[in-house]
PDB file of N, CA and C in Angstrom:
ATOM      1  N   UNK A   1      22.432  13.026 -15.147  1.00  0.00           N
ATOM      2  CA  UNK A   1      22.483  12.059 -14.059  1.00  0.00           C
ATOM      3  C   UNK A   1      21.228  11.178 -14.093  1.00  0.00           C
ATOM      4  N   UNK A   2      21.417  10.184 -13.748  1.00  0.00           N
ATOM      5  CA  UNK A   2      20.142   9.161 -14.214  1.00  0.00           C
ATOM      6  C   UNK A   2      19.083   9.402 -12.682  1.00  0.00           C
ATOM      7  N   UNK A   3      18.027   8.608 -12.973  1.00  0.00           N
ATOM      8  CA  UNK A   3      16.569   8.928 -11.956  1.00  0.00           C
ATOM      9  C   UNK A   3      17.097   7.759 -10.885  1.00  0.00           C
ATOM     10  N   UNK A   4      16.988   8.173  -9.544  1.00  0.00           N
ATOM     11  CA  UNK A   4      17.456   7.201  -8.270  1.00  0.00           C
ATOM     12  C   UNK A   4      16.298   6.216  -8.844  1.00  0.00           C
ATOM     13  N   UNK A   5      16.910   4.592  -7.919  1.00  0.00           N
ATOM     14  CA  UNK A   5      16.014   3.617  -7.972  1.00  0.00           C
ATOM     15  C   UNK A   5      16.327   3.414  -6.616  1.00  0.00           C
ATOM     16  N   UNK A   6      15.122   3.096  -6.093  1.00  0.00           N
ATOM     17  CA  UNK A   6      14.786   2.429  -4.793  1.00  0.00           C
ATOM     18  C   UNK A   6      14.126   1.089  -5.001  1.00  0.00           C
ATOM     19  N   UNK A   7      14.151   0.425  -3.132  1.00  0.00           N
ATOM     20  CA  UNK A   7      13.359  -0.814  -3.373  1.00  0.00           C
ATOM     21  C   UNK A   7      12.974  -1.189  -2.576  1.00  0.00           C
ATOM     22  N   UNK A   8      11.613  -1.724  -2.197  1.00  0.00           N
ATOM     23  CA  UNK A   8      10.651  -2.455  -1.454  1.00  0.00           C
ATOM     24  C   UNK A   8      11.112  -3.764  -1.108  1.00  0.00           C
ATOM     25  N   UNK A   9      11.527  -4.535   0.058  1.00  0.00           N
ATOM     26  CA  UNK A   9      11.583  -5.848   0.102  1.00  0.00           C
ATOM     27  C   UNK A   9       9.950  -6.121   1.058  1.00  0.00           C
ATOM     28  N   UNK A  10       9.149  -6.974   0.039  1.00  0.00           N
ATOM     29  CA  UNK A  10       7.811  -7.211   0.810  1.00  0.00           C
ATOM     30  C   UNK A  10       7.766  -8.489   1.345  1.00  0.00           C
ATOM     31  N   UNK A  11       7.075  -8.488   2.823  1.00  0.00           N
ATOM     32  CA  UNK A  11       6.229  -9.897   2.977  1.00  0.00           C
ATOM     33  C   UNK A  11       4.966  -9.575   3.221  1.00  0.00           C
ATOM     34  N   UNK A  12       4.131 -10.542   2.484  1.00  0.00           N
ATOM     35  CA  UNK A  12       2.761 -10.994   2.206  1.00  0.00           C
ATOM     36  C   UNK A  12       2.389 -12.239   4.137  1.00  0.00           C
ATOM     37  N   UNK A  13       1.525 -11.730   4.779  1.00  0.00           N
ATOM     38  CA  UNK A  13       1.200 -12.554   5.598  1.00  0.00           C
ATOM     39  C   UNK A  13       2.463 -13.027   6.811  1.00  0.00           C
ATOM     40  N   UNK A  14       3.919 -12.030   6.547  1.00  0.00           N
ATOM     41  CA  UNK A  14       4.899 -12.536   7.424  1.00  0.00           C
ATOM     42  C   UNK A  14       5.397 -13.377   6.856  1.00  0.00           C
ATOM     43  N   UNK A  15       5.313 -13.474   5.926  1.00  0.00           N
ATOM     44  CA  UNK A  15       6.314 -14.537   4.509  1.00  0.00           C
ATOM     45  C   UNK A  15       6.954 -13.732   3.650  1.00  0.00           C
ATOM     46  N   UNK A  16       8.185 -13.749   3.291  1.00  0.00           N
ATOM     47  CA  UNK A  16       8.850 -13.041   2.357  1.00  0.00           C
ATOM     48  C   UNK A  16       8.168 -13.477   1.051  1.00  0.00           C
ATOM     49  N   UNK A  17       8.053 -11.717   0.595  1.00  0.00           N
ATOM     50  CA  UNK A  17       7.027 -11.898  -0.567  1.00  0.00           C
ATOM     51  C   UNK A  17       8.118 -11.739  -2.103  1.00  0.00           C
ATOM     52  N   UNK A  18       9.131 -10.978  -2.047  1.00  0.00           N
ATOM     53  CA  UNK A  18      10.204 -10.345  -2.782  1.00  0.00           C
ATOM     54  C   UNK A  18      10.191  -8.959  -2.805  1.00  0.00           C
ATOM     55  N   UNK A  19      11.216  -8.827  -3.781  1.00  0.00           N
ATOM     56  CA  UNK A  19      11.444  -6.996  -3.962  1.00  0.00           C
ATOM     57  C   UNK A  19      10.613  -6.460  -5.417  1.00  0.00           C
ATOM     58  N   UNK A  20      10.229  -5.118  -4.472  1.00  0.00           N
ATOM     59  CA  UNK A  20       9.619  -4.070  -5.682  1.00  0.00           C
ATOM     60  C   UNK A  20      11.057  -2.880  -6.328  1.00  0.00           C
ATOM     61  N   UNK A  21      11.302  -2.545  -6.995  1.00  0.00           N
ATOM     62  CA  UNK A  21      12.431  -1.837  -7.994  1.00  0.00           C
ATOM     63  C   UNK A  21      11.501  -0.778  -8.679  1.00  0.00           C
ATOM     64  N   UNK A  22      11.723   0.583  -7.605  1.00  0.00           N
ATOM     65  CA  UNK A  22      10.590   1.870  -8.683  1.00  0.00           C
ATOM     66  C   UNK A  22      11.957   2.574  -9.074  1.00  0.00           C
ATOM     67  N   UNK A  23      11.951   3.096 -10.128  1.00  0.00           N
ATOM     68  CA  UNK A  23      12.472   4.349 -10.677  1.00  0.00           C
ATOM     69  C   UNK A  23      11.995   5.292 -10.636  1.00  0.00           C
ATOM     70  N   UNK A  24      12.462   6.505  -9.991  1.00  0.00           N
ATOM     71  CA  UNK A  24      11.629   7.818  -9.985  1.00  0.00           C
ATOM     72  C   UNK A  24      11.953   8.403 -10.202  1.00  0.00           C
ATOM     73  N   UNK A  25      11.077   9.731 -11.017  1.00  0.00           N
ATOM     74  CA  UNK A  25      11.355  10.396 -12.016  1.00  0.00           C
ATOM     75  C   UNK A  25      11.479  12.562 -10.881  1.00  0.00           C
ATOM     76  N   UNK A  26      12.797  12.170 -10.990  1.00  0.00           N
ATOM     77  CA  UNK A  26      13.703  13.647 -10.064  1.00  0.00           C
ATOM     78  C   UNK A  26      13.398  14.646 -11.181  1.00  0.00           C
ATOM     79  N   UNK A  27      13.355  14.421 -12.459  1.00  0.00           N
ATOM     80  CA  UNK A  27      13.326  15.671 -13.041  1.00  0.00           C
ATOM     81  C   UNK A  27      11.682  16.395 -13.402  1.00  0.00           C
ATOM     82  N   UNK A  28      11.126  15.638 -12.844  1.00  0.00           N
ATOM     83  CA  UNK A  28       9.485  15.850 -13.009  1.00  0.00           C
ATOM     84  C   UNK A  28       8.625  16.235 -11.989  1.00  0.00           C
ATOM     85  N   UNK A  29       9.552  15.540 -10.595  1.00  0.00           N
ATOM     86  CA  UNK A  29       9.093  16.337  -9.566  1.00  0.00           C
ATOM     87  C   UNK A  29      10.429  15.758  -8.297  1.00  0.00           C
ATOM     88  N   UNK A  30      11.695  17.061  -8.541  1.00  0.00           N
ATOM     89  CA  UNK A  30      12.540  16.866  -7.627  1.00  0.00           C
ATOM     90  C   UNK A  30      12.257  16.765  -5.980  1.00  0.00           C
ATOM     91  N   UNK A  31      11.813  17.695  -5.626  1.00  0.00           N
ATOM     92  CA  UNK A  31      11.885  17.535  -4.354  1.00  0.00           C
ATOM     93  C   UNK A  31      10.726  16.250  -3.302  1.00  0.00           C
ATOM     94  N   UNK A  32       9.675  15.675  -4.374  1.00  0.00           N
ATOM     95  CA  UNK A  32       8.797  14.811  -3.990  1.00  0.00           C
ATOM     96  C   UNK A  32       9.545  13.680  -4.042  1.00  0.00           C
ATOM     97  N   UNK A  33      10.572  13.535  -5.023  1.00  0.00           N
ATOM     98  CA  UNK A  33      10.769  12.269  -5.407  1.00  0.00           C
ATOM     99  C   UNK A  33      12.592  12.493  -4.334  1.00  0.00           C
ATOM    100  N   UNK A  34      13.155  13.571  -4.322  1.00  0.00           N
ATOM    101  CA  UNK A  34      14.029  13.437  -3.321  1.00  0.00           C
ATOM    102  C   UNK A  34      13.632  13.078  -1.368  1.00  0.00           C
ATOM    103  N   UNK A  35      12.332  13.514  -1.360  1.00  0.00           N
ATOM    104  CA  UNK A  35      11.550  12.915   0.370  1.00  0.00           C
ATOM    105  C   UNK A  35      10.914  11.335  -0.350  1.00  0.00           C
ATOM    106  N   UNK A  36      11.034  11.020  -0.804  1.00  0.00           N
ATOM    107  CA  UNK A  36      10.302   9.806  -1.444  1.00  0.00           C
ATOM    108  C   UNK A  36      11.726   8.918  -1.281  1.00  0.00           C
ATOM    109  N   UNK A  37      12.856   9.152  -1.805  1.00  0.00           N
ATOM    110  CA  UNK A  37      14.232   8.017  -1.890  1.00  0.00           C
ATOM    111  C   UNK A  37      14.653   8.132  -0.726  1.00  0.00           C
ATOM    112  N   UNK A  38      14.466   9.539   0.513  1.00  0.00           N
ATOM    113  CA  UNK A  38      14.958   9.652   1.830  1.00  0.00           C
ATOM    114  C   UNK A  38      14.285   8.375   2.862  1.00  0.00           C
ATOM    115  N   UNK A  39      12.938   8.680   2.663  1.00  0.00           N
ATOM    116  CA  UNK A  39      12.310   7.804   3.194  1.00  0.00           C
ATOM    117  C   UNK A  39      12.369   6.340   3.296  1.00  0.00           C
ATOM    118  N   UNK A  40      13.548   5.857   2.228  1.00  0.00           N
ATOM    119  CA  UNK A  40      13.378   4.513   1.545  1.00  0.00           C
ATOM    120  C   UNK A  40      14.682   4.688   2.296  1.00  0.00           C
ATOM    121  N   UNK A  41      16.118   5.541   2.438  1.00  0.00           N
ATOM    122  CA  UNK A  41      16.539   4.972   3.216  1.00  0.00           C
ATOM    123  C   UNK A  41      16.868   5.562   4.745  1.00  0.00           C
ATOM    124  N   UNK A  42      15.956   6.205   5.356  1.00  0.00           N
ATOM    125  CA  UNK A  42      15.833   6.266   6.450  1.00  0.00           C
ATOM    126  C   UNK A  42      16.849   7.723   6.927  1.00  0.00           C
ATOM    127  N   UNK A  43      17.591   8.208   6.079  1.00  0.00           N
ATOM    128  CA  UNK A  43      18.809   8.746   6.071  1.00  0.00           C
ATOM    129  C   UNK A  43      18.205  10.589   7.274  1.00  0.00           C
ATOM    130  N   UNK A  44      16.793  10.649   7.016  1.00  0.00           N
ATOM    131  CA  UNK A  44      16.543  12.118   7.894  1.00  0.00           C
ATOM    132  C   UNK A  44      16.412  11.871   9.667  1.00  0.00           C
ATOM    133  N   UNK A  45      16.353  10.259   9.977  1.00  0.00           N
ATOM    134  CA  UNK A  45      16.213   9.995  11.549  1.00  0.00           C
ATOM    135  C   UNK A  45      15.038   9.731  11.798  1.00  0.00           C
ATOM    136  N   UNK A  46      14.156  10.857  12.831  1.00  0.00           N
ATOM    137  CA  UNK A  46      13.087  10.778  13.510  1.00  0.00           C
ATOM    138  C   UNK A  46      12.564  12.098  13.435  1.00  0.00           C
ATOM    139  N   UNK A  47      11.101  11.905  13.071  1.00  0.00           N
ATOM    140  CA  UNK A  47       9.970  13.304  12.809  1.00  0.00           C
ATOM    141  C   UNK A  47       9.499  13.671  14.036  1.00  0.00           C
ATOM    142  N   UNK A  48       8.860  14.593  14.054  1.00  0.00           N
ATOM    143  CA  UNK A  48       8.144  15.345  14.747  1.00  0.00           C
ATOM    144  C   UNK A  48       6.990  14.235  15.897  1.00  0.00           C
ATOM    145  N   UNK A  49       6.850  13.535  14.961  1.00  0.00           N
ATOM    146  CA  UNK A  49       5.670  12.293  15.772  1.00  0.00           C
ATOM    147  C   UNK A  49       6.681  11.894  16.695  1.00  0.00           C
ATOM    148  N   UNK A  50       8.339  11.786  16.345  1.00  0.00           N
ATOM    149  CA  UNK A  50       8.733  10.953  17.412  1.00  0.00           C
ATOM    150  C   UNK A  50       8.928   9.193  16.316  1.00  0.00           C
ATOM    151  N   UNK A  51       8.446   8.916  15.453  1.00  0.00           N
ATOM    152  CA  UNK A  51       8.632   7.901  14.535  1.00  0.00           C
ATOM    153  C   UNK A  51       9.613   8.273  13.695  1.00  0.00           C
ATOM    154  N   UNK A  52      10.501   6.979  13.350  1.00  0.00           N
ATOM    155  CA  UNK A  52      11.664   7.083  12.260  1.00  0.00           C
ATOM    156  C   UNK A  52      10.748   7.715  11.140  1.00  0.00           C
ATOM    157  N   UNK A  53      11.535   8.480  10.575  1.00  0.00           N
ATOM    158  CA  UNK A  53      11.241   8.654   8.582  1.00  0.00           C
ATOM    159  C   UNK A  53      11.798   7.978   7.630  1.00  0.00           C
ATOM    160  N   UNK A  54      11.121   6.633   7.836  1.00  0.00           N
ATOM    161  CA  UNK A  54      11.200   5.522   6.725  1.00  0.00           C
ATOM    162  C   UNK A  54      10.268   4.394   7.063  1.00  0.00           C
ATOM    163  N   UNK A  55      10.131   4.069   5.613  1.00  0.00           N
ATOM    164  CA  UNK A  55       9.038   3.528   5.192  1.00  0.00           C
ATOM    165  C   UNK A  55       9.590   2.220   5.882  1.00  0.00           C
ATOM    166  N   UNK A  56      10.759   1.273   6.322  1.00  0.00           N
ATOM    167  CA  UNK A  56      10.924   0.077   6.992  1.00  0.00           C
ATOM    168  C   UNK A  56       9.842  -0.144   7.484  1.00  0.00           C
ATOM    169  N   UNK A  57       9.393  -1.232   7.748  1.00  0.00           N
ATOM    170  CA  UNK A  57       8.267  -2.257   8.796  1.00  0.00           C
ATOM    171  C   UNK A  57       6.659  -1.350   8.326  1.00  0.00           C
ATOM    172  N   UNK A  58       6.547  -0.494   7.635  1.00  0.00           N
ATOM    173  CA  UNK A  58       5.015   0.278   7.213  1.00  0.00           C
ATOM    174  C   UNK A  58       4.857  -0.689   6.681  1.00  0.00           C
ATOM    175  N   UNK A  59       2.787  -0.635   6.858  1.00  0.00           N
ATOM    176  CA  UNK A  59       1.723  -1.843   5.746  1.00  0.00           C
ATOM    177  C   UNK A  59       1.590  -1.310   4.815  1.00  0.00           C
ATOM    178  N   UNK A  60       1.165  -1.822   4.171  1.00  0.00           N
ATOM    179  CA  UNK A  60       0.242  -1.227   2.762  1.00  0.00           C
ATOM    180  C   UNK A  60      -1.258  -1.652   3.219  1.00  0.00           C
ATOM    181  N   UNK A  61      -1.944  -0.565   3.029  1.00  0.00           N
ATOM    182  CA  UNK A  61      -2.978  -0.392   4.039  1.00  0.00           C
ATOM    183  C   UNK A  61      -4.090  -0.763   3.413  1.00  0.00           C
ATOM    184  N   UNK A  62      -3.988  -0.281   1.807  1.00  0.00           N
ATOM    185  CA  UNK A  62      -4.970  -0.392   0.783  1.00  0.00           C
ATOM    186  C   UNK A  62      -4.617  -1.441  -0.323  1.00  0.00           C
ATOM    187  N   UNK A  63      -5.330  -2.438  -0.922  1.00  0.00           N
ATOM    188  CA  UNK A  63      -4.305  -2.957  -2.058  1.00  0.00           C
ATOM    189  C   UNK A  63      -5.981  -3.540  -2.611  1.00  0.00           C
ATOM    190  N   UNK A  64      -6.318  -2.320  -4.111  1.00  0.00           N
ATOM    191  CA  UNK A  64      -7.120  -3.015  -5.015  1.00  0.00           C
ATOM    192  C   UNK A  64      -6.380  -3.291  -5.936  1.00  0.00           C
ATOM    193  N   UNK A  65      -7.488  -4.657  -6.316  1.00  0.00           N
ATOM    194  CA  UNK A  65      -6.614  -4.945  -7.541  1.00  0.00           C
ATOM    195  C   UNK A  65      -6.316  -4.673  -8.834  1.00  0.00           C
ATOM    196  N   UNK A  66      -5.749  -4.229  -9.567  1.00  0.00           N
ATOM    197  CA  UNK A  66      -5.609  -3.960 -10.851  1.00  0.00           C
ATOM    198  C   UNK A  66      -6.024  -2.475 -10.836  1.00  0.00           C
ATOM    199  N   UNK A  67      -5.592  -1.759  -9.487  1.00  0.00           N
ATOM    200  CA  UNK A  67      -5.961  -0.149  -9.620  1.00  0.00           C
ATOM    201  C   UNK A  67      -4.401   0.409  -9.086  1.00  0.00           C
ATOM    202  N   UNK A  68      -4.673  -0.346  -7.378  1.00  0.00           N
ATOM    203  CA  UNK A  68      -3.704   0.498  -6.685  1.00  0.00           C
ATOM    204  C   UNK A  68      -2.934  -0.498  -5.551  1.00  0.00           C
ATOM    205  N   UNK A  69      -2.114   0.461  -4.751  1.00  0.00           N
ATOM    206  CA  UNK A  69      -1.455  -0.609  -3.737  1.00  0.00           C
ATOM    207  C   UNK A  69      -1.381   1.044  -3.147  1.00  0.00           C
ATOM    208  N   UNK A  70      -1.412   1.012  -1.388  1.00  0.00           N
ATOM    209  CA  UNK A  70      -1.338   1.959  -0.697  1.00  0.00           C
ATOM    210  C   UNK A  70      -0.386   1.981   0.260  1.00  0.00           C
ATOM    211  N   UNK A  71       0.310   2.141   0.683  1.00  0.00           N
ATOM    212  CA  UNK A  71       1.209   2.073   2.020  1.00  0.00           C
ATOM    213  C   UNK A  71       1.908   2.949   2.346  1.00  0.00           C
ATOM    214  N   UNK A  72       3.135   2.373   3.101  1.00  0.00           N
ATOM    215  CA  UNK A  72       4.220   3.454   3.550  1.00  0.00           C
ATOM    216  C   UNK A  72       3.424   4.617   4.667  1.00  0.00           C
ATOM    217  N   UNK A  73       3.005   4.108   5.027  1.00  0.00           N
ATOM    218  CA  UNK A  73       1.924   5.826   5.838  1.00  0.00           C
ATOM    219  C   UNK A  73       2.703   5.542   7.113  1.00  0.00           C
ATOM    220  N   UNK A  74       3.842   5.135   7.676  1.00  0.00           N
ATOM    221  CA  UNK A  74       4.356   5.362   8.929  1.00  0.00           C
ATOM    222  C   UNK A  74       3.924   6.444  10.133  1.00  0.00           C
ATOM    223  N   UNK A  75       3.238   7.507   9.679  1.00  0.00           N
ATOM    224  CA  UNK A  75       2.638   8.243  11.161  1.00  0.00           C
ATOM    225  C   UNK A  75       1.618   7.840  11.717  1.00  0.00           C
ATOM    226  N   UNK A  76       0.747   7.813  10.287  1.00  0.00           N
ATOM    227  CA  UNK A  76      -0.560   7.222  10.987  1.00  0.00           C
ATOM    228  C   UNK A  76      -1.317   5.561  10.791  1.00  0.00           C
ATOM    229  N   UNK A  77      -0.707   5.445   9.658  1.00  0.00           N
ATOM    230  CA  UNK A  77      -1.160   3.864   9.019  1.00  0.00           C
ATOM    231  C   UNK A  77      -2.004   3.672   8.623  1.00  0.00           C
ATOM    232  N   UNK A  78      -2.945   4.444   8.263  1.00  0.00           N
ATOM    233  CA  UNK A  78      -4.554   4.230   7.633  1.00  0.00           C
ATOM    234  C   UNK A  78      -4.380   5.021   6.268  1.00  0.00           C
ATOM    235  N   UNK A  79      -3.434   6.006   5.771  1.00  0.00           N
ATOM    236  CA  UNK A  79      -3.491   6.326   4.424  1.00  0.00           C
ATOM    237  C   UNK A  79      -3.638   7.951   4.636  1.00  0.00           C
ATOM    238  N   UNK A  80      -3.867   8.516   5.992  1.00  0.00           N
ATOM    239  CA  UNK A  80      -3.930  10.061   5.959  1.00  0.00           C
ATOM    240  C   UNK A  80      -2.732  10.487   6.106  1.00  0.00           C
ATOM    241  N   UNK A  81      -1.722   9.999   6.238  1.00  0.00           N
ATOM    242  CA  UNK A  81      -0.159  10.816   6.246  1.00  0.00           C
ATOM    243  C   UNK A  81       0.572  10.076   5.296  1.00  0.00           C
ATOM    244  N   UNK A  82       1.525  10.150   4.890  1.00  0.00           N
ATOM    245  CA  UNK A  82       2.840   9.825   3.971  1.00  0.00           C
ATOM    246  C   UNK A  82       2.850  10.837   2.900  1.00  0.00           C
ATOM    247  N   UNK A  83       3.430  10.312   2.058  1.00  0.00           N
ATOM    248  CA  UNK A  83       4.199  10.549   0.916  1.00  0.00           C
ATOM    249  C   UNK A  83       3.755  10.035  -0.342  1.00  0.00           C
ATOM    250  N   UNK A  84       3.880  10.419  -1.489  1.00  0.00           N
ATOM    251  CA  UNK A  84       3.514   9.829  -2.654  1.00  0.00           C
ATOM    252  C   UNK A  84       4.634   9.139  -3.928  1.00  0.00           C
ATOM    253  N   UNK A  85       4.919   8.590  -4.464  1.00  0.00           N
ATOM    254  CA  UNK A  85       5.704   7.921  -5.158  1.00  0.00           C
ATOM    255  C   UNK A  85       5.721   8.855  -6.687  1.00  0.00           C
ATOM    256  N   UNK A  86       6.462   9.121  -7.173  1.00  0.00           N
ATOM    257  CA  UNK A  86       6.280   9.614  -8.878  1.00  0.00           C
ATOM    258  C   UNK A  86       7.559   8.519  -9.899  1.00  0.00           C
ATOM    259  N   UNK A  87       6.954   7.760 -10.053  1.00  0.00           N
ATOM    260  CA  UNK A  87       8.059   6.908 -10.840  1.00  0.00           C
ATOM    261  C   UNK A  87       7.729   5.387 -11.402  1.00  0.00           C
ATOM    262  N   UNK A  88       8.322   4.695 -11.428  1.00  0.00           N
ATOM    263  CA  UNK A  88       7.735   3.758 -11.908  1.00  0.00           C
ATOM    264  C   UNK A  88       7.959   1.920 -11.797  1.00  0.00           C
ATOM    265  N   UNK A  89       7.295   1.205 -11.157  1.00  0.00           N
ATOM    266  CA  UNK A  89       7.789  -0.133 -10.999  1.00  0.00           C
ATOM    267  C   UNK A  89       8.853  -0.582 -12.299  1.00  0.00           C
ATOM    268  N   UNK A  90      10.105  -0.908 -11.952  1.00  0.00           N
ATOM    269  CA  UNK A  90      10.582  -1.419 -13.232  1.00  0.00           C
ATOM    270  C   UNK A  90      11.580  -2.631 -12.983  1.00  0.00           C
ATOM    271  N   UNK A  91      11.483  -3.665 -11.800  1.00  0.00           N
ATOM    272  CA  UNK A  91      11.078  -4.813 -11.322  1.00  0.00           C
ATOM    273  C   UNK A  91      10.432  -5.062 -10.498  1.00  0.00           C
ATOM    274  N   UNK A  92       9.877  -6.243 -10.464  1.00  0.00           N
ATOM    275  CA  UNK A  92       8.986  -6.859  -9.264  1.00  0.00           C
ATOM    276  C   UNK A  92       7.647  -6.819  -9.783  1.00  0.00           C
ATOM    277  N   UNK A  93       6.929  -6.315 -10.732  1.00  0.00           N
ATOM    278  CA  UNK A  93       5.516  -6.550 -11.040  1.00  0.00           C
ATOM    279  C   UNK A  93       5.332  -7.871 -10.954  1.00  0.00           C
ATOM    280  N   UNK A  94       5.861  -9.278 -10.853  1.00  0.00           N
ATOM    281  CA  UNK A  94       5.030 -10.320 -10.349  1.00  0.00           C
ATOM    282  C   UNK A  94       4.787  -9.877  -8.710  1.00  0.00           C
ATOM    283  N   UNK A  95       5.991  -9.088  -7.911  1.00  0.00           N
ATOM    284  CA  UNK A  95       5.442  -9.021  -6.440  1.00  0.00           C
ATOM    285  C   UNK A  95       4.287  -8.301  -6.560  1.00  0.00           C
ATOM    286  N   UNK A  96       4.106  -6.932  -7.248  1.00  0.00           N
ATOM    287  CA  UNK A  96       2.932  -6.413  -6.555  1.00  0.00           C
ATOM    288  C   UNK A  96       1.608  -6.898  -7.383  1.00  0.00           C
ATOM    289  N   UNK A  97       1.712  -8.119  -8.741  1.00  0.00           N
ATOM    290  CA  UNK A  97       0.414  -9.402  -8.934  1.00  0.00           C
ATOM    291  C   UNK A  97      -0.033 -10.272  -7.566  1.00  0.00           C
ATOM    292  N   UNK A  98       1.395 -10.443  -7.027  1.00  0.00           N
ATOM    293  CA  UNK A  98       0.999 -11.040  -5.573  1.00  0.00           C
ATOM    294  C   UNK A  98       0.595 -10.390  -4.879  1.00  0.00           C
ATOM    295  N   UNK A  99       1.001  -9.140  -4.322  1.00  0.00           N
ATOM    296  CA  UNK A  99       0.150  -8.878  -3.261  1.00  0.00           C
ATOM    297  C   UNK A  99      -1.327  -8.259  -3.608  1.00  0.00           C
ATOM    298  N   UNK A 100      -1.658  -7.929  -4.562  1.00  0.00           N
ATOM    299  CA  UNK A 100      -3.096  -7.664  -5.450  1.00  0.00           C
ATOM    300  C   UNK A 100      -4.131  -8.772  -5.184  1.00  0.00           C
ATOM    301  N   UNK A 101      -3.311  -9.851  -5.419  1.00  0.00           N
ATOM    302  CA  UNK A 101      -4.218 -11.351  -4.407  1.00  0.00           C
ATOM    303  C   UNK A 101      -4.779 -11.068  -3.235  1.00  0.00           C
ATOM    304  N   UNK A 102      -4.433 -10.154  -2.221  1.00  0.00           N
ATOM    305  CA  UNK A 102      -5.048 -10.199  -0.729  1.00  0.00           C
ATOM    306  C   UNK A 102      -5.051  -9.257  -0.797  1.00  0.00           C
ATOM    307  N   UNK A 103      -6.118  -8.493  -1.760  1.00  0.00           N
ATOM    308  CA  UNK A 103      -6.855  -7.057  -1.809  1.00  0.00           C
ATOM    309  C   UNK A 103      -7.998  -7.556  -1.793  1.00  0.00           C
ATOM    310  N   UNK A 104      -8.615  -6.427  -2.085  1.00  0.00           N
ATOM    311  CA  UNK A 104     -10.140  -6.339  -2.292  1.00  0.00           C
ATOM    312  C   UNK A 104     -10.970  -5.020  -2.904  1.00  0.00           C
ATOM    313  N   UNK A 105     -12.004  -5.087  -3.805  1.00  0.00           N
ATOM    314  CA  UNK A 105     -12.644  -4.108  -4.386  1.00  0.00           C
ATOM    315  C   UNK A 105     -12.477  -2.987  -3.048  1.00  0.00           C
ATOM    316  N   UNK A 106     -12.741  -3.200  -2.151  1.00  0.00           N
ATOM    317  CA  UNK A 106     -12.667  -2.429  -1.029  1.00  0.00           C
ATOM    318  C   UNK A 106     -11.606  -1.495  -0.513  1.00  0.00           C
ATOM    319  N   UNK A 107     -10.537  -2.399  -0.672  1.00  0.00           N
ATOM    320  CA  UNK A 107      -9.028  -1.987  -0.516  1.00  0.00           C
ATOM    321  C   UNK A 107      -8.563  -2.645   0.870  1.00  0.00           C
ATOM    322  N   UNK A 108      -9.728  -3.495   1.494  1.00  0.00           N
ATOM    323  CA  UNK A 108      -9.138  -3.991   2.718  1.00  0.00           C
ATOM    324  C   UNK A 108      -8.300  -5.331   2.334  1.00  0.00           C
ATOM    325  N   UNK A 109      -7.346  -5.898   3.112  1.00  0.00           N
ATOM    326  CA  UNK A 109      -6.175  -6.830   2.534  1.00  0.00           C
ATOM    327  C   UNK A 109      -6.604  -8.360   3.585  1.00  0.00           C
ATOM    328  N   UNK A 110      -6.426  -9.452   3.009  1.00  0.00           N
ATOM    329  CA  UNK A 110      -6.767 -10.632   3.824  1.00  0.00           C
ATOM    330  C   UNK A 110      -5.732 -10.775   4.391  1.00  0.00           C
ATOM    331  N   UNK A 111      -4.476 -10.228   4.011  1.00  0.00           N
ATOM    332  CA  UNK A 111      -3.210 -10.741   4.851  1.00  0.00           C
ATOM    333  C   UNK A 111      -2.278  -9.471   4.596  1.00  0.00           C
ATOM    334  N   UNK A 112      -1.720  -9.007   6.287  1.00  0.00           N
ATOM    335  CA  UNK A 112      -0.914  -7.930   6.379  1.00  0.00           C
ATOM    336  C   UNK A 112       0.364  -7.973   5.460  1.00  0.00           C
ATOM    337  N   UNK A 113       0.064  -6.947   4.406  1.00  0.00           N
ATOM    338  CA  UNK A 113       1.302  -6.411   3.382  1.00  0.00           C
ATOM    339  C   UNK A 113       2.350  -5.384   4.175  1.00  0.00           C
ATOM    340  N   UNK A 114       3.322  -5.849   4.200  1.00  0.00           N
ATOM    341  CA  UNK A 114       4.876  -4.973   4.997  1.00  0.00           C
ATOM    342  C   UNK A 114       5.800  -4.987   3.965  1.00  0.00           C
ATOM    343  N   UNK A 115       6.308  -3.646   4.148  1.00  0.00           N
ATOM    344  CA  UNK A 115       8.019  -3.318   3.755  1.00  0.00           C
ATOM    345  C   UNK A 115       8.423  -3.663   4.696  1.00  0.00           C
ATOM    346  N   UNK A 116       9.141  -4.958   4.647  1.00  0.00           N
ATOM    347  CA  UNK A 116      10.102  -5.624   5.256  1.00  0.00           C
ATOM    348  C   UNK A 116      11.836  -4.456   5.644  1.00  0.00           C
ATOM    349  N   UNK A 117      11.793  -3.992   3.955  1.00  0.00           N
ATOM    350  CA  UNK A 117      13.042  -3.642   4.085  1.00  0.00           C
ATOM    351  C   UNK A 117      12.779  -2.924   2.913  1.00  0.00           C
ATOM    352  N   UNK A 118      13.928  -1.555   3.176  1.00  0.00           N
ATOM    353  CA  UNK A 118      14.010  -0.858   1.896  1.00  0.00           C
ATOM    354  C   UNK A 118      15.500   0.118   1.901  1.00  0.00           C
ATOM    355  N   UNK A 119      15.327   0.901   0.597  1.00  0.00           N
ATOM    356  CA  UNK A 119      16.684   1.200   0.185  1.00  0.00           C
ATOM    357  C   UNK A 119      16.998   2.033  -0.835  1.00  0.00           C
ATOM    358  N   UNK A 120      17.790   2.504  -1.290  1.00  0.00           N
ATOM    359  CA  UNK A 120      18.293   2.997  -2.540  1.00  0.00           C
ATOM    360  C   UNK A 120      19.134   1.685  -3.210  1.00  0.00           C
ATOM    361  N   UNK A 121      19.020   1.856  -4.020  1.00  0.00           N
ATOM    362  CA  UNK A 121      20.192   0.710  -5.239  1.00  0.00           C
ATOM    363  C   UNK A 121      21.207   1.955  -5.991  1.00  0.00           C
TER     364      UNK A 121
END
């Protein structure tokens, strides 16, 4: 059976930025990467916080460039709760060149990065 693909629809600054397309790899780490595609589509409801479990409307909190991009942290939003990704961009690397623009060595962002929208494909 092939590796689920999910997808990021981003806006950069409240502007539609486009979609990210990860492939993740279920046979390398099933059950991370099965709470990882749940999350994308919302399918478990509402956690313990009382917040949906999905990444919809989360920032990306951190974004250096040419290292990393951080987000999805829906409980808390600063990077101490979520989930981790195991897989691999395999469209959209011009989106996340764009949003790498309003990073910083720091990881703080000049303009709020959102999952607009997300999903399984």
């Amino acid at each position: 059976m092939a590796n689920p693909r999910v997808f990021f629809d981003m806006t950069v600054g409240g502007a539609p930025a486009g979609r990210i397309v990860m492939e993740l790899y279920k046979d390398a780490v099933p059950r991370t990467v099965e709470n990882f595609r749940a999350l994308c589509t919302g399918e478990k409801g509402v956690g313990k916080s009382g917040k949906p479990l999905h990444y919809k409307g989360s920032a990306f909190h951190r974004v250096i460039p040419d290292f990393m991009c951080q987000g999805g942290d829906f409980t808390r939003g600063n990077g101490t709760g979520g989930e981790s990704i195991f897989g691999e961009v395999v469209e959209g690397m011009d989106v996340v060149k764009n949003i790498e623009k309003v990073g910083s060595r720091s990881g703080t962002c000049s303009k709020q990065v959102v999952i607009a929208d997300c999903g399984q494909l």
